[in-house]
C-alpha atoms as a PDB file:
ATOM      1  CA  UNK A   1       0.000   0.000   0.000  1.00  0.00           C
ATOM      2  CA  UNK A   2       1.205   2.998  -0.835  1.00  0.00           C
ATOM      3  CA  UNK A   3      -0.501   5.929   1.187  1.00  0.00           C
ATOM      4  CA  UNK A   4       0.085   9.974   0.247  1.00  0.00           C
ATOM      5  CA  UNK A   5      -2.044  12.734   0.638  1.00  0.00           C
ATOM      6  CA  UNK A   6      -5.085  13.351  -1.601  1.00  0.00           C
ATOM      7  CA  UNK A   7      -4.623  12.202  -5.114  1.00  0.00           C
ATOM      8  CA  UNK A   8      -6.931  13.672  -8.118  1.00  0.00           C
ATOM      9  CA  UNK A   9      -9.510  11.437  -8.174  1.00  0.00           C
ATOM     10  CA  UNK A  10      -8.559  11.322 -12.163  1.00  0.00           C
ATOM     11  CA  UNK A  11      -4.867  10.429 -11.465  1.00  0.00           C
ATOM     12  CA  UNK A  12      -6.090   6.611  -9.365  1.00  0.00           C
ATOM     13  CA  UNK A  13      -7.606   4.333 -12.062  1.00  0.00           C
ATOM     14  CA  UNK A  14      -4.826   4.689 -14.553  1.00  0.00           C
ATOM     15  CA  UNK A  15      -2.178   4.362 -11.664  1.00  0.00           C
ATOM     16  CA  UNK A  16      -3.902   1.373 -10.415  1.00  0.00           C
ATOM     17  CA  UNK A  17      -4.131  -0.080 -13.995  1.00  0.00           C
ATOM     18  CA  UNK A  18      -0.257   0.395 -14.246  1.00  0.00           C
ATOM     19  CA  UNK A  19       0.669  -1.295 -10.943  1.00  0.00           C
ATOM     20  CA  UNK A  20      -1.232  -4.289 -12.208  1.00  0.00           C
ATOM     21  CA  UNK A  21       0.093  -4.291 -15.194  1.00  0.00           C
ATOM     22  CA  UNK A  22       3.680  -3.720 -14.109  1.00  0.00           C
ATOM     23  CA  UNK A  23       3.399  -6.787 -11.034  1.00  0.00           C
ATOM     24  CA  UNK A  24       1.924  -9.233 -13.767  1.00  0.00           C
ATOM     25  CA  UNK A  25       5.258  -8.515 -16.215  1.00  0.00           C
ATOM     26  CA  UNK A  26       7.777  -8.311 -13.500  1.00  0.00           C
ATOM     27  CA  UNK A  27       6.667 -11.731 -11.667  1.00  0.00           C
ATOM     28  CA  UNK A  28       6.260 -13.336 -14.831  1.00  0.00           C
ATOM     29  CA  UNK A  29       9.671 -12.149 -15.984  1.00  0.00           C
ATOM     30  CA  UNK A  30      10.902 -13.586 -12.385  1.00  0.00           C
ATOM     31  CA  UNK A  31       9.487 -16.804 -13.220  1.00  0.00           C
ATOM     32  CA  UNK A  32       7.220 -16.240  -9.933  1.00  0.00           C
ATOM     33  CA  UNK A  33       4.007 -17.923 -10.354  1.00  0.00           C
ATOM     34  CA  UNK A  34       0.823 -16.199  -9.193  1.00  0.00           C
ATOM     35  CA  UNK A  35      -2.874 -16.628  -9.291  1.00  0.00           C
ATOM     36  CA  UNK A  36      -4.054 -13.158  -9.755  1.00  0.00           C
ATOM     37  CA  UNK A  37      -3.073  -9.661  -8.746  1.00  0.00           C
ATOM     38  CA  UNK A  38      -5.946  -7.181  -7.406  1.00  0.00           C
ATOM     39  CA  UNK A  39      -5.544  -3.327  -7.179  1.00  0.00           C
ATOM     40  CA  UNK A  40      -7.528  -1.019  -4.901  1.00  0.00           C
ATOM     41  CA  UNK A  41      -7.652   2.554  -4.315  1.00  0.00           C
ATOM     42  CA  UNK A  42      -8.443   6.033  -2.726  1.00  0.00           C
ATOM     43  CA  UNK A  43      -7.650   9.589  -2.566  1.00  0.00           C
ATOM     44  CA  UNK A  44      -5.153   8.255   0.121  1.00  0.00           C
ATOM     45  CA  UNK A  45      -3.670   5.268  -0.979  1.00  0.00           C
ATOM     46  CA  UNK A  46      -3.210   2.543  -3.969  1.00  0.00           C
ATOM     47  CA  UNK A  47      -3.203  -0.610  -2.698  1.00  0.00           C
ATOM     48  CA  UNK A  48      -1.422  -4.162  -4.853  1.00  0.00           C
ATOM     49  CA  UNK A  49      -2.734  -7.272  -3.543  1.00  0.00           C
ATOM     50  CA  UNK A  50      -1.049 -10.491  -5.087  1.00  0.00           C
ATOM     51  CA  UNK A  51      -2.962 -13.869  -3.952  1.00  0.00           C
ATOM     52  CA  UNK A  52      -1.435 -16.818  -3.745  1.00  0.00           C
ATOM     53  CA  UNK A  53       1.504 -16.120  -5.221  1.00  0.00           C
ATOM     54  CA  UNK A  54       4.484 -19.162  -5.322  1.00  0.00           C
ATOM     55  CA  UNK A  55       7.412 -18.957  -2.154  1.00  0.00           C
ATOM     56  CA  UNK A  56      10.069 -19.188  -4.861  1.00  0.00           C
ATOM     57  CA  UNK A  57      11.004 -18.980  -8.229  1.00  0.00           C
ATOM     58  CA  UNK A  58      10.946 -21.625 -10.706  1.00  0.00           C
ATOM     59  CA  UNK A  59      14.510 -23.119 -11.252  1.00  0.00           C
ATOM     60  CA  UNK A  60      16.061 -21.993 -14.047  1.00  0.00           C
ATOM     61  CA  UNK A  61      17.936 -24.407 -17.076  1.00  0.00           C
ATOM     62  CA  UNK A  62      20.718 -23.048 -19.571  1.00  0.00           C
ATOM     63  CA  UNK A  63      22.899 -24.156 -22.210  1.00  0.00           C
ATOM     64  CA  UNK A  64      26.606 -23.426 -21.510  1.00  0.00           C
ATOM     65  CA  UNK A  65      28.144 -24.053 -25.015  1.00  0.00           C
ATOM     66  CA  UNK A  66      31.418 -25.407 -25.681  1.00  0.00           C
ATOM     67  CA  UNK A  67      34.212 -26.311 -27.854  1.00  0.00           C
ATOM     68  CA  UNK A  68      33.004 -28.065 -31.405  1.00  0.00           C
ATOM     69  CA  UNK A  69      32.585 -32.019 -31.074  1.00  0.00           C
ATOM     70  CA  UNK A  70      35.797 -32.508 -33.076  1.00  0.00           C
ATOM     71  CA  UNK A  71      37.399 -30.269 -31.094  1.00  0.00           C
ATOM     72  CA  UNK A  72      36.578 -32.003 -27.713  1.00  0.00           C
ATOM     73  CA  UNK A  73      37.059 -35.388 -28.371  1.00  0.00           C
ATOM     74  CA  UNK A  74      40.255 -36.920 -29.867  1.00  0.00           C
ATOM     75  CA  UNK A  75      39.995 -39.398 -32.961  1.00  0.00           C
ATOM     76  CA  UNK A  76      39.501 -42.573 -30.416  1.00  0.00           C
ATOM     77  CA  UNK A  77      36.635 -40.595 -29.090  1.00  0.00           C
ATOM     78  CA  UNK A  78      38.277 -39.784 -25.598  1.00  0.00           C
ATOM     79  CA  UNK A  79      37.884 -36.222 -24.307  1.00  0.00           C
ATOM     80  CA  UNK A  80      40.946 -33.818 -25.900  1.00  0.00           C
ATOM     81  CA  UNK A  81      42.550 -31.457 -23.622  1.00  0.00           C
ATOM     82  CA  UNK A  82      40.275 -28.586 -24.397  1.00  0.00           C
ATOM     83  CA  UNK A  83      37.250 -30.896 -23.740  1.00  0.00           C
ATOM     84  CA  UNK A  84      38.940 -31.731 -20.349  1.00  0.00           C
ATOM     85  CA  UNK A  85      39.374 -27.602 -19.670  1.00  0.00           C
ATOM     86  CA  UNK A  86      35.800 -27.336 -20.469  1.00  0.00           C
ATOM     87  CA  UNK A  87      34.455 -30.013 -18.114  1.00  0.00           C
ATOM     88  CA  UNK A  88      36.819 -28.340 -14.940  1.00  0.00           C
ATOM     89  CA  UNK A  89      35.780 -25.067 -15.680  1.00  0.00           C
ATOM     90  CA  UNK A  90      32.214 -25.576 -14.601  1.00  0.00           C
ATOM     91  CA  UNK A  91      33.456 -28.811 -12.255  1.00  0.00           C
ATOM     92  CA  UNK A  92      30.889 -30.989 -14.618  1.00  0.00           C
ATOM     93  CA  UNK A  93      31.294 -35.039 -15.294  1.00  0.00           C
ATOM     94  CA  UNK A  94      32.003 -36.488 -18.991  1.00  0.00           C
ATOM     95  CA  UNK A  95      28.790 -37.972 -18.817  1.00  0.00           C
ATOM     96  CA  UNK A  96      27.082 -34.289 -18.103  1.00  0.00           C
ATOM     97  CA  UNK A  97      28.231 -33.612 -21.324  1.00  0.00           C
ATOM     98  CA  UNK A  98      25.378 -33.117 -24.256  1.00  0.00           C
ATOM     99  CA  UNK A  99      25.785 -32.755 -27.806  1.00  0.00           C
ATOM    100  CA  UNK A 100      23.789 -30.179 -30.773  1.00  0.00           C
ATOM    101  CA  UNK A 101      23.522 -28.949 -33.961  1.00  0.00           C
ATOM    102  CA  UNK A 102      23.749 -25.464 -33.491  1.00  0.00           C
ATOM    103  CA  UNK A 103      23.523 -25.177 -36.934  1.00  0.00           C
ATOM    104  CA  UNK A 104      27.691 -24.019 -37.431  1.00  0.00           C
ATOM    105  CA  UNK A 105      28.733 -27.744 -36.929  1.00  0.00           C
ATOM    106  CA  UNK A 106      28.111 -30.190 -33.788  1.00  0.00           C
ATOM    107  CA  UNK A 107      29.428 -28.716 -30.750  1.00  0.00           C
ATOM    108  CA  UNK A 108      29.231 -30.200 -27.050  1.00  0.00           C
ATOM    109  CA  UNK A 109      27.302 -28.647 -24.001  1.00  0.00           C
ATOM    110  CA  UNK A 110      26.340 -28.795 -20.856  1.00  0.00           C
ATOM    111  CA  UNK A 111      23.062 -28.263 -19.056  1.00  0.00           C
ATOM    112  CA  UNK A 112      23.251 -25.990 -15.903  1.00  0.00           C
ATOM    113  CA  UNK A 113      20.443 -25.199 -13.110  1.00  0.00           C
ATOM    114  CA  UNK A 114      19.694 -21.663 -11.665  1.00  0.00           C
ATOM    115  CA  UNK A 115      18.161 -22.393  -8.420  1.00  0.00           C
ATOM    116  CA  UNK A 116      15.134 -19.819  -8.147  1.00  0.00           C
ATOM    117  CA  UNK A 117      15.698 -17.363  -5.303  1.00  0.00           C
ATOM    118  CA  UNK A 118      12.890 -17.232  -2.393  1.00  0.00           C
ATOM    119  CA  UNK A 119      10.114 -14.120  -3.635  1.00  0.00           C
ATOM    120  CA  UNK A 120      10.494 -12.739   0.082  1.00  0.00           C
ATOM    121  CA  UNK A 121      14.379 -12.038  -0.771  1.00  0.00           C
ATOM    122  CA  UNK A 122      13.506 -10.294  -4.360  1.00  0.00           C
ATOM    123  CA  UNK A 123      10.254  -8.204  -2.995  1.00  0.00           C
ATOM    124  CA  UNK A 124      12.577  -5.190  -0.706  1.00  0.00           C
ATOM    125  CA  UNK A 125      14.356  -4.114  -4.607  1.00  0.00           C
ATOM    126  CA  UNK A 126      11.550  -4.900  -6.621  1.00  0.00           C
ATOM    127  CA  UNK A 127       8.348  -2.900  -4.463  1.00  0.00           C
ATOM    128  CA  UNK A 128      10.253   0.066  -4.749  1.00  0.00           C
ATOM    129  CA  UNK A 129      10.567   0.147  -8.490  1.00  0.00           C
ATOM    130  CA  UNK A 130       6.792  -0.399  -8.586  1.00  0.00           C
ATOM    131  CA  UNK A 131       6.523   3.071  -6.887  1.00  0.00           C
ATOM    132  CA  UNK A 132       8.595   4.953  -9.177  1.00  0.00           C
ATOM    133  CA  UNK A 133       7.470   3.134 -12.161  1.00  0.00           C
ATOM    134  CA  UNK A 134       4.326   5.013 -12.064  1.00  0.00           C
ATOM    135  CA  UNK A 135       3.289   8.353 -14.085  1.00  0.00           C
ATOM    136  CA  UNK A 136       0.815  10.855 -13.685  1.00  0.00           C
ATOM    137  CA  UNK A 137      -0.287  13.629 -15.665  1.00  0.00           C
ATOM    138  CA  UNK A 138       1.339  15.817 -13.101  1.00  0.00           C
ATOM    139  CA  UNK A 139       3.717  14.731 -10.550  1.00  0.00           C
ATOM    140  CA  UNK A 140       5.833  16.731  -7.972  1.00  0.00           C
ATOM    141  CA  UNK A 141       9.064  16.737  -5.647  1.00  0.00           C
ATOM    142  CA  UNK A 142       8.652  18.051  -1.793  1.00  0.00           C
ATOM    143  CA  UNK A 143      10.853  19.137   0.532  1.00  0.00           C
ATOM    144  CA  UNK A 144      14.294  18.025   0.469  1.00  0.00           C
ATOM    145  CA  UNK A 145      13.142  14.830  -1.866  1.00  0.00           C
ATOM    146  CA  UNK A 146      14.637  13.343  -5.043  1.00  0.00           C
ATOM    147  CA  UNK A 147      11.106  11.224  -5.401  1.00  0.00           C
ATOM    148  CA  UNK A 148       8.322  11.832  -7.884  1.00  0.00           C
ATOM    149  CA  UNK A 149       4.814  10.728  -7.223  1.00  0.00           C
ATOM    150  CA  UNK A 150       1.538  12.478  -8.017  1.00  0.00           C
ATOM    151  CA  UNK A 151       1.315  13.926  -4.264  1.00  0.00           C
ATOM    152  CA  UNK A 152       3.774  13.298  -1.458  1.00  0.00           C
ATOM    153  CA  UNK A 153       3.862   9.631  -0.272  1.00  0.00           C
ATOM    154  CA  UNK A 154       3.445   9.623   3.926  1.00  0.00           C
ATOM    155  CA  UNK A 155       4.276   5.587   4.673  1.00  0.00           C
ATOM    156  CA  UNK A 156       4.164   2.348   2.775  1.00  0.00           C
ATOM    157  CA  UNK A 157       2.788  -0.248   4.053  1.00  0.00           C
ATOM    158  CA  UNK A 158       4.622  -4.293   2.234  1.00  0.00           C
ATOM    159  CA  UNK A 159       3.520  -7.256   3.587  1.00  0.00           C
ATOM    160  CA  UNK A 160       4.470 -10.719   2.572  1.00  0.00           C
ATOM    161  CA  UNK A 161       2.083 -13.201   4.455  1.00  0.00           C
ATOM    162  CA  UNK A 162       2.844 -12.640   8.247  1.00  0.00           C
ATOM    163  CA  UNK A 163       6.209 -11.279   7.423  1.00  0.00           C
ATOM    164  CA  UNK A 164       6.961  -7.099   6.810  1.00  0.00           C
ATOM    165  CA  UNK A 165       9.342  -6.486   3.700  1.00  0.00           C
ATOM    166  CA  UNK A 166      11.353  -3.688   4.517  1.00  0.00           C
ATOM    167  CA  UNK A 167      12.830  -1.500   2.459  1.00  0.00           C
ATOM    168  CA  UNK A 168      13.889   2.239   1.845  1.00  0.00           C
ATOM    169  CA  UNK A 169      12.683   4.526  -0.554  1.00  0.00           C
ATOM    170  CA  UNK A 170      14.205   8.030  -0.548  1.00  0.00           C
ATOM    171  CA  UNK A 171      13.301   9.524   3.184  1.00  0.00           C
ATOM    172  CA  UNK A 172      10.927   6.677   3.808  1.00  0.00           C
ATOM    173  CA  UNK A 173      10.705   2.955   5.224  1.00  0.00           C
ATOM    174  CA  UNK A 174       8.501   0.480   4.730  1.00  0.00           C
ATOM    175  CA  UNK A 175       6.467  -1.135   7.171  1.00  0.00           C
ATOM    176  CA  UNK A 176       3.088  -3.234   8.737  1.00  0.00           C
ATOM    177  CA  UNK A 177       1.644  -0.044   9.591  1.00  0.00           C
ATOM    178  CA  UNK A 178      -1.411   2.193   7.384  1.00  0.00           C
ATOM    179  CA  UNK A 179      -3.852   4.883   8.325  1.00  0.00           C
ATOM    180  CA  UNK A 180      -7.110   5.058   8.623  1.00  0.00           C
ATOM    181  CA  UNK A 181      -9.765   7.776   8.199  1.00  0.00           C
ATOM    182  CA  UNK A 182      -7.937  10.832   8.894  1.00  0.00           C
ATOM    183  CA  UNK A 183      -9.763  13.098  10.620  1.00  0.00           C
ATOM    184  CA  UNK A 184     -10.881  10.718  13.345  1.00  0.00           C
ATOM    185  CA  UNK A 185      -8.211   8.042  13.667  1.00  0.00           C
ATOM    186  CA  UNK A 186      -4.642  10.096  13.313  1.00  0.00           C
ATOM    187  CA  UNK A 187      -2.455   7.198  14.720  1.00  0.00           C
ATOM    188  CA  UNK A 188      -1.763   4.508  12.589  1.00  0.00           C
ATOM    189  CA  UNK A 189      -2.466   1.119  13.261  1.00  0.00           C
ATOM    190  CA  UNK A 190      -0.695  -2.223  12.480  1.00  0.00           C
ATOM    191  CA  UNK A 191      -1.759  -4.975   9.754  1.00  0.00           C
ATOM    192  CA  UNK A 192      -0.502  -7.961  10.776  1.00  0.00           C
ATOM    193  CA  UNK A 193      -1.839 -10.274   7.899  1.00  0.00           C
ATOM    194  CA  UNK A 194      -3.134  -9.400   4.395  1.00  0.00           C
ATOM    195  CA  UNK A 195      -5.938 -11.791   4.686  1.00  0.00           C
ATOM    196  CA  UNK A 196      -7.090  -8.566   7.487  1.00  0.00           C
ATOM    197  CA  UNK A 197      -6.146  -5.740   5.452  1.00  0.00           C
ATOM    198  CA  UNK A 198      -9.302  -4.337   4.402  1.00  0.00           C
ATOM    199  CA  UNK A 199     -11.316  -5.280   7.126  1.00  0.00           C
ATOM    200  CA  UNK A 200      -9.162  -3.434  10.161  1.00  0.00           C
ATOM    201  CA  UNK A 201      -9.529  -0.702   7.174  1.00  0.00           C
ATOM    202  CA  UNK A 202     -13.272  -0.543   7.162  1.00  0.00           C
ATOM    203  CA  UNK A 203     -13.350  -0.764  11.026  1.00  0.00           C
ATOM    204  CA  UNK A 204     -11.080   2.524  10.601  1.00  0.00           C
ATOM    205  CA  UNK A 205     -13.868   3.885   8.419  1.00  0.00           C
ATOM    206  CA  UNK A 206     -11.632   3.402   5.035  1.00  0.00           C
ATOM    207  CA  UNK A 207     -13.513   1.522   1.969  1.00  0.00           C
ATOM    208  CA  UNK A 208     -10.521   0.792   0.177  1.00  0.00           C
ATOM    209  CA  UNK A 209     -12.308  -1.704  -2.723  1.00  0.00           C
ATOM    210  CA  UNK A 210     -13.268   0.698  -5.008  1.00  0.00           C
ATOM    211  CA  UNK A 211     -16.278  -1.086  -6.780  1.00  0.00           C
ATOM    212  CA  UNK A 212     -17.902  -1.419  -2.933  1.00  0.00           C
ATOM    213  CA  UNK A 213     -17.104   2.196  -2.428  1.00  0.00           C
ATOM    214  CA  UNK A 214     -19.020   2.616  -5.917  1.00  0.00           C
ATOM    215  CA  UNK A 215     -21.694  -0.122  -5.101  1.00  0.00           C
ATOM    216  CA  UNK A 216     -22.130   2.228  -1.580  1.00  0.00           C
ATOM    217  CA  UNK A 217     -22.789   4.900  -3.218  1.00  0.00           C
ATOM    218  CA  UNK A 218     -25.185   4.429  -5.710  1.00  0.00           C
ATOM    219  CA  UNK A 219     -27.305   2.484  -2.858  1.00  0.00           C
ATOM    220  CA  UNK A 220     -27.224   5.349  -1.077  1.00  0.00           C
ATOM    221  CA  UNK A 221     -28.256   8.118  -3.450  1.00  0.00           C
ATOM    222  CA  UNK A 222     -31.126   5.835  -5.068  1.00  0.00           C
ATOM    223  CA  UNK A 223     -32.253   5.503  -1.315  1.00  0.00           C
ATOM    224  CA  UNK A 224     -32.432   9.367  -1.218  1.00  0.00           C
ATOM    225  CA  UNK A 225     -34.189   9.828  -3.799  1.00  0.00           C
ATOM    226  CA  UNK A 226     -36.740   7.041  -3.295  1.00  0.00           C
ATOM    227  CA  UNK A 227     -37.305   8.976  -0.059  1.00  0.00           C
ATOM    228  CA  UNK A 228     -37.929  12.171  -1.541  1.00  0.00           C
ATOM    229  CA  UNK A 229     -40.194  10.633  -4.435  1.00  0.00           C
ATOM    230  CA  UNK A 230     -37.940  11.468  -7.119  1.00  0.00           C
ATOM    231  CA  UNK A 231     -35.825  10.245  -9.741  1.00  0.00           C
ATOM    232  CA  UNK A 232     -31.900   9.744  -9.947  1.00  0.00           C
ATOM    233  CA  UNK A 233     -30.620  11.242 -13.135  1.00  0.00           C
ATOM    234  CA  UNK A 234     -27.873   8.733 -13.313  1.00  0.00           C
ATOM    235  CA  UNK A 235     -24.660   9.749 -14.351  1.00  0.00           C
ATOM    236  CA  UNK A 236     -22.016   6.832 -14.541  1.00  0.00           C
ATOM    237  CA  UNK A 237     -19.443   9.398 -14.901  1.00  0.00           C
ATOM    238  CA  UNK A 238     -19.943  11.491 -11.951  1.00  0.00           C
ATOM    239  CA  UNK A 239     -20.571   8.354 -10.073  1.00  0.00           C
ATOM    240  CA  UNK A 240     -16.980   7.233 -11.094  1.00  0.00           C
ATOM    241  CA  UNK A 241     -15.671  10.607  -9.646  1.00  0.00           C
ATOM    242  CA  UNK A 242     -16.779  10.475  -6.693  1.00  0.00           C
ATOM    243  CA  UNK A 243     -16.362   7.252  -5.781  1.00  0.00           C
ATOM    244  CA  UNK A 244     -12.634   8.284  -6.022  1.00  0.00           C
ATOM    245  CA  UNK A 245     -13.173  11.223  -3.939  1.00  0.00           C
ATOM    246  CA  UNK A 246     -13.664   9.937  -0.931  1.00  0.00           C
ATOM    247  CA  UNK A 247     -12.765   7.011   1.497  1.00  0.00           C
ATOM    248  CA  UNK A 248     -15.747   6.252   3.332  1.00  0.00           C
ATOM    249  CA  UNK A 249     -19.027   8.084   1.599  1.00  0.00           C
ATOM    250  CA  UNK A 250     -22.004   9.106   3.091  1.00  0.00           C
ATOM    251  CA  UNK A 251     -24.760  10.485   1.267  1.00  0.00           C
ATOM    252  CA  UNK A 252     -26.931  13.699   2.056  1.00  0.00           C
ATOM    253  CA  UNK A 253     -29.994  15.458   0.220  1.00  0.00           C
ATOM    254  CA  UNK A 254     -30.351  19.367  -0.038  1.00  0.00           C
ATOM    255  CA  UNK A 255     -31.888  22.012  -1.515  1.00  0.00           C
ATOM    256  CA  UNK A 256     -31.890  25.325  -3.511  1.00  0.00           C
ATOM    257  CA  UNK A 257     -34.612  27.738  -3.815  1.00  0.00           C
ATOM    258  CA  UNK A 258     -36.830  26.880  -6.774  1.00  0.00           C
ATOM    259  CA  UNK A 259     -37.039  29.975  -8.654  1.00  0.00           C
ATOM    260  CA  UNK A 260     -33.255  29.009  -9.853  1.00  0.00           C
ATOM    261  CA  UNK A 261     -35.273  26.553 -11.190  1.00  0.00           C
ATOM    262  CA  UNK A 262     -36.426  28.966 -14.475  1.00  0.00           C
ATOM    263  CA  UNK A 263     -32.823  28.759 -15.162  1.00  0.00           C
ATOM    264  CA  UNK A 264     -31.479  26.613 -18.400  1.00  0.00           C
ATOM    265  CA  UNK A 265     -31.547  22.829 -17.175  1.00  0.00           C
ATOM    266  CA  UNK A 266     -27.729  23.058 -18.472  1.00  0.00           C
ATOM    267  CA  UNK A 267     -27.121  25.541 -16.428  1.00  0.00           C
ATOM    268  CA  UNK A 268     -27.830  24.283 -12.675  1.00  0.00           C
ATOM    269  CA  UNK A 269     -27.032  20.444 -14.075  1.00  0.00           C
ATOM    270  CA  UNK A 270     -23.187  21.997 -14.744  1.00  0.00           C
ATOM    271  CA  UNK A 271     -23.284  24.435 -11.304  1.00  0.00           C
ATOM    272  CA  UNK A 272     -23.949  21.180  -9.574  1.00  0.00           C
ATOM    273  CA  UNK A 273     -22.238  18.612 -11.216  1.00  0.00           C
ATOM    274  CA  UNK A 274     -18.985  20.122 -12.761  1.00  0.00           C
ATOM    275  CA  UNK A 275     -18.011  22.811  -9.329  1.00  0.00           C
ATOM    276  CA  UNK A 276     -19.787  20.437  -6.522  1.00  0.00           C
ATOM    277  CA  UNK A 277     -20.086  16.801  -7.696  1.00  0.00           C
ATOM    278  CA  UNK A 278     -23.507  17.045  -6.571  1.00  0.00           C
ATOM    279  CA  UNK A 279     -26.345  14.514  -8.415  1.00  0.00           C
ATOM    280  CA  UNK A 280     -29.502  16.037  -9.909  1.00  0.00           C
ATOM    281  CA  UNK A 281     -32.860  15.020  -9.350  1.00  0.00           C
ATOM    282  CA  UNK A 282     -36.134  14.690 -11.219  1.00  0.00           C
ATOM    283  CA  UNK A 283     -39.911  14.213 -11.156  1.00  0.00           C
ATOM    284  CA  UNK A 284     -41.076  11.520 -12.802  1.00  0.00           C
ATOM    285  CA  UNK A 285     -41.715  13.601 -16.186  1.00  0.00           C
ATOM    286  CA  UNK A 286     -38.327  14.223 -16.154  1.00  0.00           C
ATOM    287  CA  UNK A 287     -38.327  17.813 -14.936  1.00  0.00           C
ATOM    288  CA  UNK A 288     -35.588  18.948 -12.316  1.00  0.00           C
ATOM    289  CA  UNK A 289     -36.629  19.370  -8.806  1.00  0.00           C
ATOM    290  CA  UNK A 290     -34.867  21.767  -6.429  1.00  0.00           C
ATOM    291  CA  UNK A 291     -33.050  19.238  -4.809  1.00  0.00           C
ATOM    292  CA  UNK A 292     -29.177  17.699  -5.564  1.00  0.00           C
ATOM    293  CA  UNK A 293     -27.652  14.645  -3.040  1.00  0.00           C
ATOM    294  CA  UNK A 294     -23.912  15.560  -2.301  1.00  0.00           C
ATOM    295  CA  UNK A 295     -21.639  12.564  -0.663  1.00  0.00           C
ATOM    296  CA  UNK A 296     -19.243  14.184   1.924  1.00  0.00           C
ATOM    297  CA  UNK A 297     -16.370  12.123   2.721  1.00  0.00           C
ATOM    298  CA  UNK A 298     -16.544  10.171   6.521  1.00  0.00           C
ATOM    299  CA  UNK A 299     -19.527   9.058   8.925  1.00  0.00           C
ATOM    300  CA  UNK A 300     -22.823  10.482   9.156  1.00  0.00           C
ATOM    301  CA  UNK A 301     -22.112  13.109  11.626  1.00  0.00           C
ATOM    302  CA  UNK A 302     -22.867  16.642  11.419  1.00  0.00           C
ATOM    303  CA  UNK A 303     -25.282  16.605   8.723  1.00  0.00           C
ATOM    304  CA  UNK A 304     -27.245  19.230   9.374  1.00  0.00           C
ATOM    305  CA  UNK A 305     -23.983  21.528   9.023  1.00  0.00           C
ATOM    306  CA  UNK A 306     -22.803  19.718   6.227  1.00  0.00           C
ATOM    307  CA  UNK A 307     -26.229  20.418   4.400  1.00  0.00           C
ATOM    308  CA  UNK A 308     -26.296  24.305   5.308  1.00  0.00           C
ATOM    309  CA  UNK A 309     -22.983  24.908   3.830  1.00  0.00           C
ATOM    310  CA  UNK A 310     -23.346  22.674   0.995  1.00  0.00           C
ATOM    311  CA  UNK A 311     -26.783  24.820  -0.065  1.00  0.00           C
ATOM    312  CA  UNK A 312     -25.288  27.986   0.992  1.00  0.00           C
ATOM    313  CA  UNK A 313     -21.958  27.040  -1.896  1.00  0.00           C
ATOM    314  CA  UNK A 314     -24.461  25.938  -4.342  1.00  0.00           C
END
């Protein structure tokens, strides 16, 4: 996990798309096996989650080519001297010894293993070239930092099963430890296992899946405006948005006085939509109502205030 402060909500799905992409080459390329790789995100953090992926790598076989045939073996078929120089160079048997036609002539060969290395060994340089693999429309440097990311990175959180892969990346260290919603839980907490990850989050009041965030959402605003006997005007787009807006949504319904409401429909669908992320709705001929349903970021607490100063903006 890699947690920063607020990303553009634009900037997340390509980044997560690249971290998936970029796992799947480099543990292929490793010769680690894997059963899938999932990515989540939020304004605070984008999260690679690798399941069930293999302790080790796969053992490696290569052709170490050597002298031609003719050259290696004498005319009574016993190994020549440069045969002999071949075998003690890689301490290998006559009987190791394998024969092809590489196409120039026979020549003779021997067939070495590459023991693959554990995946817990390779993870401390490879997670860090993840991180800087990625690219964002805009990225940026702070303080005295050489690093690039789309806003400054705060911790990063590696976990292989039980065990924490540490490594170092510019002014920061890895660890077991993430964050959860920030203005009510400032400490951060530990994450012991992966199988736990994003349910300690939720209990910290962070949806870090992405499609449940979405899923959360759209319950949410439908329920609002089955309550006020109106009509969603859905808006996939919007819905995408601000689903990557915030971490833990909660929906609210206000209004606006309805003599706006001789305004162009354009008009108050863009003032609501485009400058507050707010979703419009409608009577059941399709005309707008003065009402919009924000989604504020964190519990349902103060929504009364929330409301106010939402209708006030609008």
């Amino acid at each position: 996990e890699i947690g920063s402060e607020e990303i553009p909500a634009g900037y997340i799905v390509p980044a997560l798309a690249q971290l998936k992409e970029l796992a799947i080459k480099k543990f292929q390329q490793l010769r680690i096996e894997f059963q899938e790789f999932k990515t989540w995100g939020s304004p605070r953090r984008l999260t690679l989650y690798g399941v069930k992926l293999k302790e080790k790598q796969k053992d490696q076989f290569f052709e170490i080519i050597g002298p031609p045939r003719k050259v290696a073996f004498d005319k009574s078929g016993k190994l020549s001297r440069a045969g002999e120089g071949f075998l003690r160079r890689y301490s290998a048997r006559p009987e190791e010894i394998n024969i092809k036609d590489t196409g120039r002539g026979e020549y003779i060969y021997l067939l070495q293993k590459e023991k693959g290395k554990s995946t817990a060994s390779l993870l401390p340089s490879l997670l860090p070239e993840f991180i800087t693999s990625l690219s964002f429309p805009k990225s940026q440097r702070w303080g005295n930092s050489e690093l690039r990311f789309a806003r400054p990175i705060r911790w990063i959180l590696a976990l292989w099963g039980e065990e924490c892969i540490t490594f170092h990346l510019d002014h920061l260290v890895s660890g077991n430890r993430t964050y959860g919603y920030r203005f009510l839980f400032a400490e951060p907490f530990i994450i012991s296992r992966p199988e736990d990850y994003e349910r300690l989050l939720e209990e910290k009041l962070v949806i870090v899946n992405p499609q449940k965030r979405k899923d959360n959402i759209q319950h949410q605003i439908r329920q609002i405006a089955r309550e006020n006997n109106a009509r969603l005007r859905e808006d996939p787009e919007l819905l995408e948005t601000v689903t990557y807006l915030v971490e833990y949504p909660t929906a609210f319904c206000g209004r606006f006085p309805p003599e706006y409401l001789s305004l162009p429909r354009e008009v108050l669908i863009t003032a609501m939509r485009e400058h507050q992320r707010y979703f419009s709705l409608e009577d059941e001929k399709g005309n707008l109502l003065p009402l919009f349903i924000g989604v504020k970021n964190g519990p349902p607490t103060h929504l009364d205030t929330i409301r106010a100063g939402n209708e006030q903006v609008l």
